[in-house]
PDB file of N, CA and C in Angstrom:
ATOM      1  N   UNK A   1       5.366   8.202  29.052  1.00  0.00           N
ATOM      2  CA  UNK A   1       5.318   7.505  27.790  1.00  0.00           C
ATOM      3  C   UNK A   1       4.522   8.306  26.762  1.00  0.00           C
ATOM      4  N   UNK A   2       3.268   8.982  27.214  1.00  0.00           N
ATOM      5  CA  UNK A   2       2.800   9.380  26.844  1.00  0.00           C
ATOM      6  C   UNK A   2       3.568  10.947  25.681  1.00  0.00           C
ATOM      7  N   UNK A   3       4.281  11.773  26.710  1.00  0.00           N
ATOM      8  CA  UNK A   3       4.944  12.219  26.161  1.00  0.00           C
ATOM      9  C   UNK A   3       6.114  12.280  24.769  1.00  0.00           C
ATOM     10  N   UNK A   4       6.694  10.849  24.858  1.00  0.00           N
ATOM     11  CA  UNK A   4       7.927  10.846  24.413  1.00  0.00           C
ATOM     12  C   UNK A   4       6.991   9.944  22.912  1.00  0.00           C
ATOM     13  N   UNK A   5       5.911   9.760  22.982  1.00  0.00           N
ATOM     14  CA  UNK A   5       4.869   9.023  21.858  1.00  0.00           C
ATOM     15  C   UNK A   5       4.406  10.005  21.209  1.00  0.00           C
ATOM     16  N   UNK A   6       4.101  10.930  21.428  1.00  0.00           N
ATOM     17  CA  UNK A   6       3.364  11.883  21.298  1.00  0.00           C
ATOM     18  C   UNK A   6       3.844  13.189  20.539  1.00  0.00           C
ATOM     19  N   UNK A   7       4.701  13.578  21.455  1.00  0.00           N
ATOM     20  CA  UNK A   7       5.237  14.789  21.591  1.00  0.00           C
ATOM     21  C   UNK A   7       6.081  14.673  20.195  1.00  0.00           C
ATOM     22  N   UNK A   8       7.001  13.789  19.641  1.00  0.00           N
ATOM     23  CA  UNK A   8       7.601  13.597  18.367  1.00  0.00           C
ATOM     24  C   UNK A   8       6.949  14.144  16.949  1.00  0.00           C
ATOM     25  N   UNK A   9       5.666  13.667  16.796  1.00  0.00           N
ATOM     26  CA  UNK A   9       4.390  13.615  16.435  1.00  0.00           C
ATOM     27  C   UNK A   9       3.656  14.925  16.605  1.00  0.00           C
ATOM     28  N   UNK A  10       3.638  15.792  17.811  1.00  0.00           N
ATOM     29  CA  UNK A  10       2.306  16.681  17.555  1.00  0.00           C
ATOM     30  C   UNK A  10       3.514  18.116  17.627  1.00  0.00           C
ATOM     31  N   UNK A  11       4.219  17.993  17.535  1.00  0.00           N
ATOM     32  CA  UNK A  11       5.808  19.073  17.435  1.00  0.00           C
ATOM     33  C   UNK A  11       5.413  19.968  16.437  1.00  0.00           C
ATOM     34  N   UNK A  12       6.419  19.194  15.660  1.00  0.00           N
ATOM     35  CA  UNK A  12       6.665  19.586  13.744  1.00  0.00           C
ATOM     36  C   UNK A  12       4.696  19.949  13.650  1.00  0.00           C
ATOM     37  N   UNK A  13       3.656  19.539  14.153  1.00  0.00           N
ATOM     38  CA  UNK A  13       2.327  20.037  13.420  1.00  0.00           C
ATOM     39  C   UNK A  13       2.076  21.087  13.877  1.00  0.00           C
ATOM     40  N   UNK A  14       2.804  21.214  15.740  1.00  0.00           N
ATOM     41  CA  UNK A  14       2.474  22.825  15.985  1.00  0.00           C
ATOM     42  C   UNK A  14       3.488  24.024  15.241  1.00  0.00           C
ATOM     43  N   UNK A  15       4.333  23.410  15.106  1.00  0.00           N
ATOM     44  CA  UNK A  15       5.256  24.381  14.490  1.00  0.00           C
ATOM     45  C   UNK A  15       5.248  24.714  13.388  1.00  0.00           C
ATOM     46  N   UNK A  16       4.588  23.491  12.532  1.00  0.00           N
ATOM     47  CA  UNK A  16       4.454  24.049  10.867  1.00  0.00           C
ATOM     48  C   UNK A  16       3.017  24.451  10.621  1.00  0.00           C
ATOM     49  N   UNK A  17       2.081  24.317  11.794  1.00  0.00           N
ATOM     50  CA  UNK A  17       1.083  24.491  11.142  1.00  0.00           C
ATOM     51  C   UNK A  17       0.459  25.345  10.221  1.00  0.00           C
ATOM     52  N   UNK A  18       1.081  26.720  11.032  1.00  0.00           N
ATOM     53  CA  UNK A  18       0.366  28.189  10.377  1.00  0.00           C
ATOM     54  C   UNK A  18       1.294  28.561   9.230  1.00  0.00           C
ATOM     55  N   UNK A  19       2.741  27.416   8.570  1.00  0.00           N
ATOM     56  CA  UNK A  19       3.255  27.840   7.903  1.00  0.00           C
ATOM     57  C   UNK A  19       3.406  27.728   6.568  1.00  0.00           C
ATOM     58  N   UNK A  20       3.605  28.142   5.427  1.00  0.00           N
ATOM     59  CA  UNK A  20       3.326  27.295   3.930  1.00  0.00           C
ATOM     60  C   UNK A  20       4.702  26.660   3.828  1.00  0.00           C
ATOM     61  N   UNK A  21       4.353  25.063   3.543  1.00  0.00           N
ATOM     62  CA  UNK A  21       5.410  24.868   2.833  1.00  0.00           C
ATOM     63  C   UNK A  21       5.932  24.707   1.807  1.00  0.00           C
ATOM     64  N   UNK A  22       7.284  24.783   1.736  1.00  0.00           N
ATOM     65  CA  UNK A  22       7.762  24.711   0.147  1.00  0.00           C
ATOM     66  C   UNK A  22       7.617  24.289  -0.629  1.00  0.00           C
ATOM     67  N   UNK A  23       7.511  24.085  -2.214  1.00  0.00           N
ATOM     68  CA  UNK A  23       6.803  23.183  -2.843  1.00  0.00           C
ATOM     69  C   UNK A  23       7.814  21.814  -3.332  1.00  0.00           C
ATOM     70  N   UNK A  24       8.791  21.994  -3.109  1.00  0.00           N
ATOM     71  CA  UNK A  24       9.693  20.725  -3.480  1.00  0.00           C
ATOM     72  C   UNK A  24       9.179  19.880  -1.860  1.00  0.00           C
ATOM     73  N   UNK A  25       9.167  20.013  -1.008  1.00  0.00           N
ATOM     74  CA  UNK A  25       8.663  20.231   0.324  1.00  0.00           C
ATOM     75  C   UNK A  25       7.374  19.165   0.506  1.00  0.00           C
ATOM     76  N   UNK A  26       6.498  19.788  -0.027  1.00  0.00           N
ATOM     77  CA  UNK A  26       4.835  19.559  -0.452  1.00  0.00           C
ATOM     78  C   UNK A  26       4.946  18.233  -1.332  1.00  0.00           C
ATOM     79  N   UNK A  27       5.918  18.687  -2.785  1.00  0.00           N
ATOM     80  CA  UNK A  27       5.866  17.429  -3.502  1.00  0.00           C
ATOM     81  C   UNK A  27       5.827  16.243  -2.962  1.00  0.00           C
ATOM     82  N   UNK A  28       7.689  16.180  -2.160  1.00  0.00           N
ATOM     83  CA  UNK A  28       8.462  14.857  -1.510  1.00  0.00           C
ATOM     84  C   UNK A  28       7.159  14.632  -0.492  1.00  0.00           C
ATOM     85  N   UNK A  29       6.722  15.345   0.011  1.00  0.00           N
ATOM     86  CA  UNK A  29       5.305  14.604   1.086  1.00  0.00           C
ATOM     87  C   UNK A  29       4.119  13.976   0.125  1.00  0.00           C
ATOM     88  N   UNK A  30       3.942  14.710  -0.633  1.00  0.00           N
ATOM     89  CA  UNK A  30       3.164  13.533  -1.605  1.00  0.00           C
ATOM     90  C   UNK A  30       3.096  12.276  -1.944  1.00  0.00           C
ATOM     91  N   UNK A  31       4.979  11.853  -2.010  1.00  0.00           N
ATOM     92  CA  UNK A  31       5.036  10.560  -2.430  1.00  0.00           C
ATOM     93  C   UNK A  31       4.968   9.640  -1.026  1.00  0.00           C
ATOM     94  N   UNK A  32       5.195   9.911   0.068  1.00  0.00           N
ATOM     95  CA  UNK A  32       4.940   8.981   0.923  1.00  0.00           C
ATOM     96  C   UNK A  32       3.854   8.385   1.366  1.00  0.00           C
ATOM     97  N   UNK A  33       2.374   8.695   1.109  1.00  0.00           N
ATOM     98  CA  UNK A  33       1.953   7.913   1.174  1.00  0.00           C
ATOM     99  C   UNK A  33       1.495   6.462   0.122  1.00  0.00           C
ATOM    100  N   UNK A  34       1.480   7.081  -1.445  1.00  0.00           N
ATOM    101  CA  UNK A  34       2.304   5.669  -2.165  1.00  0.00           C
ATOM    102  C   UNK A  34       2.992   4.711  -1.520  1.00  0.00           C
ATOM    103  N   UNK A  35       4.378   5.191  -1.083  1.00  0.00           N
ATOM    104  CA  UNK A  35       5.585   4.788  -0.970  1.00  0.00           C
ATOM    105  C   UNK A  35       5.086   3.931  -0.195  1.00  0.00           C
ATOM    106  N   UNK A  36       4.786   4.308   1.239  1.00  0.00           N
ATOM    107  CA  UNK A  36       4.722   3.196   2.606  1.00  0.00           C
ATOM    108  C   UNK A  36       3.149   2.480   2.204  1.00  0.00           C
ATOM    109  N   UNK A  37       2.511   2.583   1.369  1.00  0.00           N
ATOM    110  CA  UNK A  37       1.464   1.681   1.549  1.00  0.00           C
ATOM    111  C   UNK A  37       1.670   0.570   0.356  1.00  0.00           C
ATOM    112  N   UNK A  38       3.181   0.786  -0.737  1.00  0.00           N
ATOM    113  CA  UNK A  38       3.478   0.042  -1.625  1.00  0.00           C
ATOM    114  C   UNK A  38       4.222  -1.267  -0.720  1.00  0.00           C
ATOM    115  N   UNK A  39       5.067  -0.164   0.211  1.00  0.00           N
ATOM    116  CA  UNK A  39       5.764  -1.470   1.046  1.00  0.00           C
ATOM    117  C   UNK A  39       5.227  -2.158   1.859  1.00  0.00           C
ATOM    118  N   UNK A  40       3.923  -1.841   2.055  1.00  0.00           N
ATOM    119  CA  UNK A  40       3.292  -2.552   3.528  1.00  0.00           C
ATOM    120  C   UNK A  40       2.445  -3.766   2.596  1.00  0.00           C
ATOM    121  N   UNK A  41       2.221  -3.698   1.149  1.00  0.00           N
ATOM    122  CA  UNK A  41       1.213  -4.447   0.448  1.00  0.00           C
ATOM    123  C   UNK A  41       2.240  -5.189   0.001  1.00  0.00           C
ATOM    124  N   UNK A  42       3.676  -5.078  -0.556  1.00  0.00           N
ATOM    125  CA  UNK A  42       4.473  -6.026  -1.398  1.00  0.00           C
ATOM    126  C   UNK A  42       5.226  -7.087  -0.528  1.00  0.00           C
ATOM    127  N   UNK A  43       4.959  -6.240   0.976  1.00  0.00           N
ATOM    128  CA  UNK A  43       5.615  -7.417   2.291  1.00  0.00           C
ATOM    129  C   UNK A  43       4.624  -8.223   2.380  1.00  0.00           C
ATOM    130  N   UNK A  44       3.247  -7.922   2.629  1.00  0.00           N
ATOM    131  CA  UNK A  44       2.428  -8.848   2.811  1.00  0.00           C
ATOM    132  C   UNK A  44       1.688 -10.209   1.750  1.00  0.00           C
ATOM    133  N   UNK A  45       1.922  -9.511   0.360  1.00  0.00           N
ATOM    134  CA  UNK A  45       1.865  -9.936  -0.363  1.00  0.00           C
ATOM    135  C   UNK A  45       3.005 -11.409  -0.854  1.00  0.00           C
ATOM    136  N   UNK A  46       4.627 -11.205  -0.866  1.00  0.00           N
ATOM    137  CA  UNK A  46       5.207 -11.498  -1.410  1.00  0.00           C
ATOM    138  C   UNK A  46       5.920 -12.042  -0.223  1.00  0.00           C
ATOM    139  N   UNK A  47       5.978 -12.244   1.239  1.00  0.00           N
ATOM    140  CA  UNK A  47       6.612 -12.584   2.396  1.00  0.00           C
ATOM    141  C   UNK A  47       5.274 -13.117   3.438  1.00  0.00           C
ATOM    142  N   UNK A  48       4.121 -13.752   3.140  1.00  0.00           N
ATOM    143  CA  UNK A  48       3.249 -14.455   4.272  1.00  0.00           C
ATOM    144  C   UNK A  48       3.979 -15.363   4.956  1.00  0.00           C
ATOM    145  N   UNK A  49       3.976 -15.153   6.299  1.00  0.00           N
ATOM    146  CA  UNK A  49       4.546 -15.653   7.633  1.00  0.00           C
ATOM    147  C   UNK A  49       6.402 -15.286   7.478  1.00  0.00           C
ATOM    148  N   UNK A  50       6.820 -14.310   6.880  1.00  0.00           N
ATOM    149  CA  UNK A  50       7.727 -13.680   6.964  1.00  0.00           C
ATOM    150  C   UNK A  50       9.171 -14.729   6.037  1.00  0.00           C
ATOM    151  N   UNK A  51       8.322 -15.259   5.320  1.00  0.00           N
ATOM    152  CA  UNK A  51       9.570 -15.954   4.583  1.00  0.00           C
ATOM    153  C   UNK A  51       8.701 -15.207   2.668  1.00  0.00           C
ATOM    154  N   UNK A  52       9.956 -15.415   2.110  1.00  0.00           N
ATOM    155  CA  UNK A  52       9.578 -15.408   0.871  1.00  0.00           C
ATOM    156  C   UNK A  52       8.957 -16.236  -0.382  1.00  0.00           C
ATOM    157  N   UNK A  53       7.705 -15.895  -0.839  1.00  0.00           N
ATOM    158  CA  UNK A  53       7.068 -17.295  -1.280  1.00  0.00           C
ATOM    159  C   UNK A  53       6.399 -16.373  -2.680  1.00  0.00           C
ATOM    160  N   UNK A  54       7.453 -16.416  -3.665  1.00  0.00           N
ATOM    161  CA  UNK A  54       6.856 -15.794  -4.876  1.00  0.00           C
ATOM    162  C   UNK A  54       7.020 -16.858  -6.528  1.00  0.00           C
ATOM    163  N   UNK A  55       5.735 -17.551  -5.772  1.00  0.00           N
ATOM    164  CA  UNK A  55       5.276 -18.710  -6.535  1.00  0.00           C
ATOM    165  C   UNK A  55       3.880 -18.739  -6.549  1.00  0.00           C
ATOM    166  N   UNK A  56       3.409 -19.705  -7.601  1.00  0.00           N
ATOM    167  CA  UNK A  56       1.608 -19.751  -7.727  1.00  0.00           C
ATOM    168  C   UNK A  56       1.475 -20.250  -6.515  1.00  0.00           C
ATOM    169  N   UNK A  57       1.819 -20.689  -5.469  1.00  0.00           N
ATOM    170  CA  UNK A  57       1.546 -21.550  -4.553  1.00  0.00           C
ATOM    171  C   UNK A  57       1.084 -20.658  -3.777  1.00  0.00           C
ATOM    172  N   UNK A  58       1.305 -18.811  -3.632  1.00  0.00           N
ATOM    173  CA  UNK A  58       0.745 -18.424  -2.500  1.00  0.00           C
ATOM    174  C   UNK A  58      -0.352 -17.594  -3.619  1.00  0.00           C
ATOM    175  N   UNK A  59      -1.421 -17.947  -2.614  1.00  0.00           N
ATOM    176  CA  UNK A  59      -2.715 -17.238  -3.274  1.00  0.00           C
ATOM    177  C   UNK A  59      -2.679 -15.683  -3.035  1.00  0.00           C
ATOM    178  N   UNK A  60      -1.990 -14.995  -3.263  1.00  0.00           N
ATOM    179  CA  UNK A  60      -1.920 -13.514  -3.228  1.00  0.00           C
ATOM    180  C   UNK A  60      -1.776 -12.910  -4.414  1.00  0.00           C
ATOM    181  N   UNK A  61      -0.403 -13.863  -5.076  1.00  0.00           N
ATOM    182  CA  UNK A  61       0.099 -12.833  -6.320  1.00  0.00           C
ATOM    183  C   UNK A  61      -0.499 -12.901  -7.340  1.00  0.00           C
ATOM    184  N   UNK A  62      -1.476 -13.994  -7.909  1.00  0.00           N
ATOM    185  CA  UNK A  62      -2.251 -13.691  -8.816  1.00  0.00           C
ATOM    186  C   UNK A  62      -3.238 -12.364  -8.650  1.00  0.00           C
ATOM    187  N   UNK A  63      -3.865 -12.444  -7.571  1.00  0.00           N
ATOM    188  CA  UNK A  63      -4.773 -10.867  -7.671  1.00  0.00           C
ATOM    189  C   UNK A  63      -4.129  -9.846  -7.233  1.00  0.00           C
ATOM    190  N   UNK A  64      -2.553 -10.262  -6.712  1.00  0.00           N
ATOM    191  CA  UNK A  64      -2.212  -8.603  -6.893  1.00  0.00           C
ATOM    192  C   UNK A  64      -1.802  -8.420  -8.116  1.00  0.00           C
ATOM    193  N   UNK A  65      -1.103  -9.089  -9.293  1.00  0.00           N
ATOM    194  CA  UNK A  65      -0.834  -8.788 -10.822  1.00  0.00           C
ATOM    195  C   UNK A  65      -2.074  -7.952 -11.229  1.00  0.00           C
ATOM    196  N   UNK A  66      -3.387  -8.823 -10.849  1.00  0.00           N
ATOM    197  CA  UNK A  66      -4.045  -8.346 -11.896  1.00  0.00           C
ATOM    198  C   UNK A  66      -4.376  -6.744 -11.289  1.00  0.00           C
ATOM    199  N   UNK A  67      -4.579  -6.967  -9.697  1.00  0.00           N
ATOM    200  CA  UNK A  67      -4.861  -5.523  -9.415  1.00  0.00           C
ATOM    201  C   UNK A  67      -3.631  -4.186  -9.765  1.00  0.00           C
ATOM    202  N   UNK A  68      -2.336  -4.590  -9.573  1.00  0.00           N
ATOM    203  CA  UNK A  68      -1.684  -3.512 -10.433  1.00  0.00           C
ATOM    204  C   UNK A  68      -2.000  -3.824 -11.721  1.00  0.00           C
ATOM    205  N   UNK A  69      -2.304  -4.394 -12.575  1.00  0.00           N
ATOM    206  CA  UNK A  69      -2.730  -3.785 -14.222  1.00  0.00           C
ATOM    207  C   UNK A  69      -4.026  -2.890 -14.199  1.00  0.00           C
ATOM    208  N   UNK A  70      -5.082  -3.469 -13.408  1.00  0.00           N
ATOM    209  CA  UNK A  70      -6.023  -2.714 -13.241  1.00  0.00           C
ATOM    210  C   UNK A  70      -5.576  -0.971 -13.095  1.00  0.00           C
ATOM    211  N   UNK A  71      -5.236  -1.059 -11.725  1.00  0.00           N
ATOM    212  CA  UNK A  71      -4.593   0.133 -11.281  1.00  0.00           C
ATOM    213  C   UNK A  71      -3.842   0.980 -11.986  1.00  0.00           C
ATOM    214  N   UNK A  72      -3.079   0.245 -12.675  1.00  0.00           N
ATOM    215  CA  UNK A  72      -1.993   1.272 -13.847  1.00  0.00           C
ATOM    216  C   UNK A  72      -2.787   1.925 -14.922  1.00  0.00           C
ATOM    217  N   UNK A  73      -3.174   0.534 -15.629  1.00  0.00           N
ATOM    218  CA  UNK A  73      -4.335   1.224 -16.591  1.00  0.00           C
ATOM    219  C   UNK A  73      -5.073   2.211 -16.220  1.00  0.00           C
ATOM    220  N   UNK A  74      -6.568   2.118 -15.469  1.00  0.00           N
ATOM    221  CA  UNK A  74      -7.433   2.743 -14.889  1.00  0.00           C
ATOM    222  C   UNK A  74      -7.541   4.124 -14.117  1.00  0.00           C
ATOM    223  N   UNK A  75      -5.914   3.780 -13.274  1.00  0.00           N
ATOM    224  CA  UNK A  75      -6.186   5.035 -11.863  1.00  0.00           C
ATOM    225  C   UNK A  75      -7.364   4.902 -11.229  1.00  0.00           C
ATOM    226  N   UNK A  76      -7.977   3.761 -10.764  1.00  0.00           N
ATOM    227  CA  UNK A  76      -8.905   3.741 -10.310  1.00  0.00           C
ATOM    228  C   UNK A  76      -8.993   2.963  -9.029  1.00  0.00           C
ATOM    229  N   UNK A  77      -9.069   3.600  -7.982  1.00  0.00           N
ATOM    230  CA  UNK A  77      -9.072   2.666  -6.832  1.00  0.00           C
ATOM    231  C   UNK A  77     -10.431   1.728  -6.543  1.00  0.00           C
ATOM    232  N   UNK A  78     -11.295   2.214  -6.908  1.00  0.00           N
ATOM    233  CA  UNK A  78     -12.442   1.217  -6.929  1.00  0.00           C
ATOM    234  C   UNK A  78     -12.413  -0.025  -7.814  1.00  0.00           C
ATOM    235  N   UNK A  79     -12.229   0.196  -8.936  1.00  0.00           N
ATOM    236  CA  UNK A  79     -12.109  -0.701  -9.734  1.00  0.00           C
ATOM    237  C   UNK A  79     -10.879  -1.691  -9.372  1.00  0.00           C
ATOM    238  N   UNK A  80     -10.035  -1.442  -9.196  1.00  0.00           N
ATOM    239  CA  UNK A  80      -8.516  -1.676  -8.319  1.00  0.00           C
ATOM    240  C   UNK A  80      -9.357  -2.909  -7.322  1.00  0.00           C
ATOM    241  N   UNK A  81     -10.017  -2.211  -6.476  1.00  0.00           N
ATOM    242  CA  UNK A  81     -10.389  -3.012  -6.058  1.00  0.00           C
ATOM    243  C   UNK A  81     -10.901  -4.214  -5.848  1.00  0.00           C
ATOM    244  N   UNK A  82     -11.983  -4.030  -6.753  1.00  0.00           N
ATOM    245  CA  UNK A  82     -13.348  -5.045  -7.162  1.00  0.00           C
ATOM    246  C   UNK A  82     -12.531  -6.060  -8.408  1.00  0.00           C
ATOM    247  N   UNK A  83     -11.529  -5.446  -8.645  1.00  0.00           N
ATOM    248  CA  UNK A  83     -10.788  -6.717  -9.905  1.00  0.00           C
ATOM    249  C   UNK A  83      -9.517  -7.322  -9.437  1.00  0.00           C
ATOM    250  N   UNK A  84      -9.076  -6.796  -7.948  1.00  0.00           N
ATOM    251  CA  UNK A  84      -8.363  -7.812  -7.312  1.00  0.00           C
ATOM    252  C   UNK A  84      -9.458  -8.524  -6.599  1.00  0.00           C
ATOM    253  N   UNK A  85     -10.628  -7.947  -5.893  1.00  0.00           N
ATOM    254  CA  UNK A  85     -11.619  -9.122  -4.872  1.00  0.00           C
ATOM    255  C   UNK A  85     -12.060  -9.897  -5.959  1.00  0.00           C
ATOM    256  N   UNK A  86     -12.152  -9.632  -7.080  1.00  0.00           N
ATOM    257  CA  UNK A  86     -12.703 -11.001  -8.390  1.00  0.00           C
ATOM    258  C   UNK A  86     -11.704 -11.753  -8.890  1.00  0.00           C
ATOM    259  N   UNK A  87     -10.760 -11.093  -8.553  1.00  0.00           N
ATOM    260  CA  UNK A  87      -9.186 -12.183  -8.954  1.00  0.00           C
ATOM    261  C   UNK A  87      -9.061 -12.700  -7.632  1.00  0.00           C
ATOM    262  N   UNK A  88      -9.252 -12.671  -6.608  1.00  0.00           N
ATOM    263  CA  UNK A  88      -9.026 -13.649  -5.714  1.00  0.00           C
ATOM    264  C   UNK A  88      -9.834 -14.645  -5.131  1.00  0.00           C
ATOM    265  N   UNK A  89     -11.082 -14.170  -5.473  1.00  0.00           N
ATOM    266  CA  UNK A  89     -12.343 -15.317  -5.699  1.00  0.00           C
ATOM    267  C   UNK A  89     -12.171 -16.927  -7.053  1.00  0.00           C
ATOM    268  N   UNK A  90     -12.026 -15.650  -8.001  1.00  0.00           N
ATOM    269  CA  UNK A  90     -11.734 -16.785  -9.485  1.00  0.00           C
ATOM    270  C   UNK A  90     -10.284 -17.459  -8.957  1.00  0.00           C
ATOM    271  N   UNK A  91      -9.189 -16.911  -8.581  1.00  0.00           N
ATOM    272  CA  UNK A  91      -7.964 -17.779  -8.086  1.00  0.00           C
ATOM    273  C   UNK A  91      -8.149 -18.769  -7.294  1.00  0.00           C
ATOM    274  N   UNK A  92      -9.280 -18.547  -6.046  1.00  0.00           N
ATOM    275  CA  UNK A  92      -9.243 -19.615  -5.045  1.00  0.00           C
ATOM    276  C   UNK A  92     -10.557 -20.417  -5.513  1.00  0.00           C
ATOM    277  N   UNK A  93     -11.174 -20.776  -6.547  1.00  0.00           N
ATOM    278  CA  UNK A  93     -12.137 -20.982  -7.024  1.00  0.00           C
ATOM    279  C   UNK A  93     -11.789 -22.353  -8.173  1.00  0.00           C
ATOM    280  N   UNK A  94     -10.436 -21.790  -9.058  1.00  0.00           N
ATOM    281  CA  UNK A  94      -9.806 -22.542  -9.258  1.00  0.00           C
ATOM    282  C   UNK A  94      -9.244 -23.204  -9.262  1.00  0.00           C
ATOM    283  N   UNK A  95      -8.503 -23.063  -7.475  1.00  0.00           N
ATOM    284  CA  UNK A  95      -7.576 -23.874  -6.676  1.00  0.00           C
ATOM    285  C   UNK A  95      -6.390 -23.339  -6.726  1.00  0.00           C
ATOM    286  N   UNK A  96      -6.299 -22.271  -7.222  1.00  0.00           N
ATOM    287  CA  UNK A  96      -4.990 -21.709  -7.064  1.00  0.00           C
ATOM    288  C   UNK A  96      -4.619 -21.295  -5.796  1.00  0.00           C
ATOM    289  N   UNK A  97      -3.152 -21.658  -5.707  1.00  0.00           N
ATOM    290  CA  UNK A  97      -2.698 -21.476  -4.336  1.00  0.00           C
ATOM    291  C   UNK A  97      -2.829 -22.374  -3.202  1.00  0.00           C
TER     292      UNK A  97
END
């Protein structure tokens, strides 16, 4: 098991390691980690307990709005942060959700 887990995985790093890669190459690897951590936040966000619930009723989407405006504006992952954990305090504070 170990192998067939593994081996997929530590391949392509022995083989590319010592090598440069291309820069269209380099780019397209750039965007994936965006990519999969956009989809892992908009499932959890917008699908709790695996149904779809994109209404005030689920206490998520208010502090994720505000944290993408934050985020867009800013580029700031800290701040990103601390103004979705204050949007989800003031949301559940209010009774939202």
């Amino acid at each position: 098991m170990a192998a067939v887990t593994y081996g997929p995985r530590a391949l392509p790093l022995l083989l590319l390691a010592s090598r440069p890669l291309p820069p269209l190459v380099r780019q397209w690897l750039g965007f994936l980690p965006p990519a999969l951590m956009a989809a892992l936040v908009v499932q959890a966000v917008l699908m709790p307990g695996g149904q779809p619930q994109l209404t005030l009723a689920n206490p998520a989407v208010v502090p994720a709005l505000v944290s993408i405006v934050v985020a867009w504006r800013t580029r700031s992952l800290g701040l990103t942060v601390v103004a979705g954990m204050a949007a989800a305090a003031a949301w559940h504070r209010l009774g939202g959700g």
